[in-house]
N, C-alpha and C. Protein backbone atom coordinates (compact mmCIF):
# COMPACT_ATOMS: atom_id res chain seq x y z
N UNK A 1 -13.37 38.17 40.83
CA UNK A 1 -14.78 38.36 40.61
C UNK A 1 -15.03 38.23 39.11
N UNK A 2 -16.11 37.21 38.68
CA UNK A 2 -16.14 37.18 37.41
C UNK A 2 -17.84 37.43 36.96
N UNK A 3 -18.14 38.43 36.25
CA UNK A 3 -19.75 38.53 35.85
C UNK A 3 -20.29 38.16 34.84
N UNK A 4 -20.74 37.17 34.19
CA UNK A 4 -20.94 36.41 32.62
C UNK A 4 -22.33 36.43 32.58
N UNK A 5 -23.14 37.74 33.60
CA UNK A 5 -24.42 37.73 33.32
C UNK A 5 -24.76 38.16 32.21
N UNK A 6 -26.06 37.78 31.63
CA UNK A 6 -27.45 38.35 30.14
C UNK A 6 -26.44 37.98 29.58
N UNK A 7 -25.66 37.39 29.18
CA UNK A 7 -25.19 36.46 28.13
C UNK A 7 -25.94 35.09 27.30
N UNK A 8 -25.68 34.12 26.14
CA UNK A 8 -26.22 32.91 26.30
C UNK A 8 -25.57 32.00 26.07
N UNK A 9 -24.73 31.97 27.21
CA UNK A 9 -24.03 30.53 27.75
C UNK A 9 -24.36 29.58 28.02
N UNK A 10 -24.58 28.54 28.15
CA UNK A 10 -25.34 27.28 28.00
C UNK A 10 -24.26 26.07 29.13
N UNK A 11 -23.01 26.04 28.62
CA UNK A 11 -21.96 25.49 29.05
C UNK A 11 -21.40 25.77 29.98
N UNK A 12 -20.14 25.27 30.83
CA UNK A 12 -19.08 25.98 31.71
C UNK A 12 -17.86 25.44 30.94
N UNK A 13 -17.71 25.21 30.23
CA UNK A 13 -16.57 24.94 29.71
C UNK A 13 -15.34 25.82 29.38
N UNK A 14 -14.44 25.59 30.10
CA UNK A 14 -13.09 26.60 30.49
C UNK A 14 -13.25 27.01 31.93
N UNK A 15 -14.67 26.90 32.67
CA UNK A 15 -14.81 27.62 33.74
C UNK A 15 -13.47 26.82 34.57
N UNK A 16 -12.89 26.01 34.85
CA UNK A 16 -11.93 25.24 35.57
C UNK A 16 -10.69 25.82 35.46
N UNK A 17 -10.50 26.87 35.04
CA UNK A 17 -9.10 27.68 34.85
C UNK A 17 -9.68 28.78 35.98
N UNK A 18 -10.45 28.80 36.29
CA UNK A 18 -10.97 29.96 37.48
C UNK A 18 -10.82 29.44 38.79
N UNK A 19 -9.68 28.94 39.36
CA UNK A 19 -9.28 28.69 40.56
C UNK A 19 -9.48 29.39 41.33
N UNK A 20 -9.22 30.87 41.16
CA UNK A 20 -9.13 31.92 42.84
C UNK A 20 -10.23 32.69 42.63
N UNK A 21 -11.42 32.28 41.71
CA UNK A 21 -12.91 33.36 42.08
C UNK A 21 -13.47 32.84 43.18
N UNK A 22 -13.85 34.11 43.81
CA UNK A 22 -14.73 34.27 44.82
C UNK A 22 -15.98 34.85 44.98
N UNK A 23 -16.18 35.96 43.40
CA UNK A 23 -17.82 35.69 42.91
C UNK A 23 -18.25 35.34 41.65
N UNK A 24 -18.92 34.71 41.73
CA UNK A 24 -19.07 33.98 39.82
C UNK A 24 -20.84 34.75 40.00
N UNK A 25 -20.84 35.32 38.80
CA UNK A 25 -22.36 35.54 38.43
C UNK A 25 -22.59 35.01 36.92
N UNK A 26 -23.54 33.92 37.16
CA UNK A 26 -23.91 33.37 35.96
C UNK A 26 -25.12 33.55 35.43
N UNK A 27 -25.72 34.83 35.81
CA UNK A 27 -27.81 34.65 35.87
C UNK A 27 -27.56 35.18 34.83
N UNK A 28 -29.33 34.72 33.98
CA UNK A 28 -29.59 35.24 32.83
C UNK A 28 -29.03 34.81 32.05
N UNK A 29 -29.41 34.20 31.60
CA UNK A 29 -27.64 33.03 30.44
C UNK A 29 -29.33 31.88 30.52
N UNK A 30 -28.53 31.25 29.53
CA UNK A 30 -29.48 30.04 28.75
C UNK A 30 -28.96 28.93 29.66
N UNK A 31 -28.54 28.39 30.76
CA UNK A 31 -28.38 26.96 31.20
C UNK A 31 -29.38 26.39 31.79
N UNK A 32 -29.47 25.10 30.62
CA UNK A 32 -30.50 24.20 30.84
C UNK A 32 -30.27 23.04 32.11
N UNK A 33 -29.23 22.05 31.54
CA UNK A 33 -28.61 21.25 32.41
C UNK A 33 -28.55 21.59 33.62
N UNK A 34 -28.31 20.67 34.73
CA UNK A 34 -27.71 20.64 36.06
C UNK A 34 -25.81 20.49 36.44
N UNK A 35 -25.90 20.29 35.44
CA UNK A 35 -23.86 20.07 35.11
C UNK A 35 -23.58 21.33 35.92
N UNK A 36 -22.92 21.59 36.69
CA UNK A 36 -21.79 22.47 37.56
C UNK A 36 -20.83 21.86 38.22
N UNK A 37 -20.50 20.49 37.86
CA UNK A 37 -19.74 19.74 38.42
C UNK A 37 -18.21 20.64 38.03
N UNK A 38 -17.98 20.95 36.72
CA UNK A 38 -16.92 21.85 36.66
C UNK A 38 -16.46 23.03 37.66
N UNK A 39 -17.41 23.32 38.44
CA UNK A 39 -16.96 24.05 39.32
C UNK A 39 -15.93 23.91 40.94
N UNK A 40 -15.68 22.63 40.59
CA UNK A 40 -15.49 21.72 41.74
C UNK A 40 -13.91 22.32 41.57
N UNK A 41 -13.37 22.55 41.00
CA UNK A 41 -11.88 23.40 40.87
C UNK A 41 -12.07 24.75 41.23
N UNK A 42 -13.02 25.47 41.43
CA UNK A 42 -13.25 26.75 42.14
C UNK A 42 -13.40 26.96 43.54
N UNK A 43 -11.83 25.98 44.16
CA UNK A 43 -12.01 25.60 45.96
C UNK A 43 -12.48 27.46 46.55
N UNK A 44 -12.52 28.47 46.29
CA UNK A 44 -12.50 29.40 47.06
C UNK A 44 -13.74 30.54 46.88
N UNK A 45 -14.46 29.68 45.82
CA UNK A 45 -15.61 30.51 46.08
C UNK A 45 -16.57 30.78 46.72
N UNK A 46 -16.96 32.10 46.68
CA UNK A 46 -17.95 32.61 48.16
C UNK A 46 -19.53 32.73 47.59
N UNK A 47 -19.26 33.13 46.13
CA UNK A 47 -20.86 33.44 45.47
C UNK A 47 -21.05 33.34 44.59
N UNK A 48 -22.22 32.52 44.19
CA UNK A 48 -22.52 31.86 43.07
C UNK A 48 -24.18 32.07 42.67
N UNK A 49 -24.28 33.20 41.38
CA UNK A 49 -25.64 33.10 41.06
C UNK A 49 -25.90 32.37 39.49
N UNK A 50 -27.12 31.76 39.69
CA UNK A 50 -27.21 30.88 38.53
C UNK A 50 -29.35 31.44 38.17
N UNK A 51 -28.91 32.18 38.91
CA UNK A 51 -30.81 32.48 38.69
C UNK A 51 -30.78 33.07 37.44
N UNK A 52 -32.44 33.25 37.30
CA UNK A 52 -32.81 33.36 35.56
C UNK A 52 -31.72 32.61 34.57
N UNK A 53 -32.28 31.11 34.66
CA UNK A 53 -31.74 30.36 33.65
C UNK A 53 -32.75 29.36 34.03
N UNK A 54 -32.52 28.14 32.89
CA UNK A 54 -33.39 26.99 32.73
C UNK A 54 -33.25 25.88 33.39
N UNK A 55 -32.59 25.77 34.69
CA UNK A 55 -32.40 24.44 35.49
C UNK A 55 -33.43 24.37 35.84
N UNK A 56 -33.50 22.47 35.64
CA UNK A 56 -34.79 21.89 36.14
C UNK A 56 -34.43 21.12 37.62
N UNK A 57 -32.67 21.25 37.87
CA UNK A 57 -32.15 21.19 38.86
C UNK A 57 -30.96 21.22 39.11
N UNK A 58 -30.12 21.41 39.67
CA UNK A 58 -28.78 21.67 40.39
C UNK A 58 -27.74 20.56 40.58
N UNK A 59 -26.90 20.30 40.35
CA UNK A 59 -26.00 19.44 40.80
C UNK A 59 -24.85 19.77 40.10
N UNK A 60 -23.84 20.13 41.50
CA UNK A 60 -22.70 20.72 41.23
C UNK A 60 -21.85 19.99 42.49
N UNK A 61 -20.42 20.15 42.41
CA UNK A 61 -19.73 19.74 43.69
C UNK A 61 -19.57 20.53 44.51
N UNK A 62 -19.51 19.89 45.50
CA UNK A 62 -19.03 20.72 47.09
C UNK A 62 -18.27 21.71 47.00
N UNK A 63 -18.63 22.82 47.87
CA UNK A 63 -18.05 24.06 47.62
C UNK A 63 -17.98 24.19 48.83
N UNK A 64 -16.82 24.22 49.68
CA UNK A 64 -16.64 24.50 51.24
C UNK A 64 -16.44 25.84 51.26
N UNK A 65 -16.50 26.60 50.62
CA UNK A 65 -16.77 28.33 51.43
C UNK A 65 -17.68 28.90 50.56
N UNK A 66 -18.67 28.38 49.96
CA UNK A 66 -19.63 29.07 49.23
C UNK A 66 -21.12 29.53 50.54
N UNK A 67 -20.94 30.61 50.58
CA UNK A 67 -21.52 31.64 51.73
C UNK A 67 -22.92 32.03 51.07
N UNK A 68 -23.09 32.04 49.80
CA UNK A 68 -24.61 32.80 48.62
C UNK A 68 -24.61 31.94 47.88
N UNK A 69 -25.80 31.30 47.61
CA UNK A 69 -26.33 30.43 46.46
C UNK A 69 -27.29 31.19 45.67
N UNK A 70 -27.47 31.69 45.13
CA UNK A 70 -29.19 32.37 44.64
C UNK A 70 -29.05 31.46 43.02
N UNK A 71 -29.92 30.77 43.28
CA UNK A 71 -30.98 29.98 41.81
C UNK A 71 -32.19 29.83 41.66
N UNK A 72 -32.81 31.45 42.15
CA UNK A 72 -34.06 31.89 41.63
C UNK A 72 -34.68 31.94 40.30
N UNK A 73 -35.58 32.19 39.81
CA UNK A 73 -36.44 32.54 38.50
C UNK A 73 -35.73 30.87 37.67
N UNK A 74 -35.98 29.63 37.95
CA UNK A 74 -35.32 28.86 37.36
C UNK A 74 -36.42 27.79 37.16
N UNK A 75 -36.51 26.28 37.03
CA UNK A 75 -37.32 25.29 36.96
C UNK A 75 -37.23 24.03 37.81
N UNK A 76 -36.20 24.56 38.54
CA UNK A 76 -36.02 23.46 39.55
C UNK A 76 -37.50 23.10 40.38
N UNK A 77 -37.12 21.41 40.12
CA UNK A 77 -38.10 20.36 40.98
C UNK A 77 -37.60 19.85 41.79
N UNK A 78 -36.07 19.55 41.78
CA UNK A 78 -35.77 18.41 42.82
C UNK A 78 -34.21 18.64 42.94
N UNK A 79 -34.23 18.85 44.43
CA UNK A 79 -32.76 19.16 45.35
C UNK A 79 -31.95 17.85 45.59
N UNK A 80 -31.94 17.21 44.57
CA UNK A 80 -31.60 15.32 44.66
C UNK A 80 -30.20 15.60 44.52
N UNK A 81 -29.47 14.83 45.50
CA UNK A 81 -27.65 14.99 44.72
C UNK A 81 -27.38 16.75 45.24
N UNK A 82 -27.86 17.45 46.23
CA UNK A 82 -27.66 18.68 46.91
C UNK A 82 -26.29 18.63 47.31
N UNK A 83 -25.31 19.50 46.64
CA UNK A 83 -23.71 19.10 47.52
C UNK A 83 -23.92 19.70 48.98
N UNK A 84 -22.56 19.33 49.25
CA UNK A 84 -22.22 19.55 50.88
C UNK A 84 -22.44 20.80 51.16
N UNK A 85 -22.68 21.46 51.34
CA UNK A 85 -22.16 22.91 51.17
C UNK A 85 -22.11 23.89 52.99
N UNK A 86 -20.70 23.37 53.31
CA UNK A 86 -21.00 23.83 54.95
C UNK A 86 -21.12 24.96 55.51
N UNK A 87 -21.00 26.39 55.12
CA UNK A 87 -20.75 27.31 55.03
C UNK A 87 -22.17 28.14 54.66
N UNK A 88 -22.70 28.00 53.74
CA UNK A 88 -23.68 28.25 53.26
C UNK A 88 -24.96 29.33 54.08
N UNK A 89 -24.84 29.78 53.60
CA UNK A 89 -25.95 30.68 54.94
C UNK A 89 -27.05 31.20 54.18
């Protein structure tokens, strides 16, 4: 379980050494971009918050057991490039 909330992170860079998380909390943090493609080495995560931050949209890789998405309070317009996400509830 990793919590990097009210921080101002901007980046994920290093996040790819986090192989066996299963909750990432990223809200409240400065990310502008849609970059979460780095997360695509996090095969086992279950929960992922990215709310209260500045996405104007999302695009990250497939996450086959990601169960919680929350990317509330954000700027997203457009679910374009939406990964797979089968699990998802």
């Amino acid at each position: 379980f990793v919590y990097l909330r009210d921080n101002l992170l901007s980046t994920l860079e290093g996040v790819e050494i986090l192989t066996r998380v299963k909750v990432l909390d990223l809200s409240f943090n400065d990310f502008k971009g849609p970059e979460f493609e780095p997360l695509e080495n996090c095969k086992v995560l279950q929960f992922l918050s990215v709310a209260q931050n500045k996405l104007k949209s999302l695009s990250m890789a497939s996450q086959p057991r990601l169960q919680v998405l929350a990317a509330s309070k954000n700027r997203i317009s457009t679910l374009k490039g939406f990964p797979y996400l089968p699990v998802l509830e």
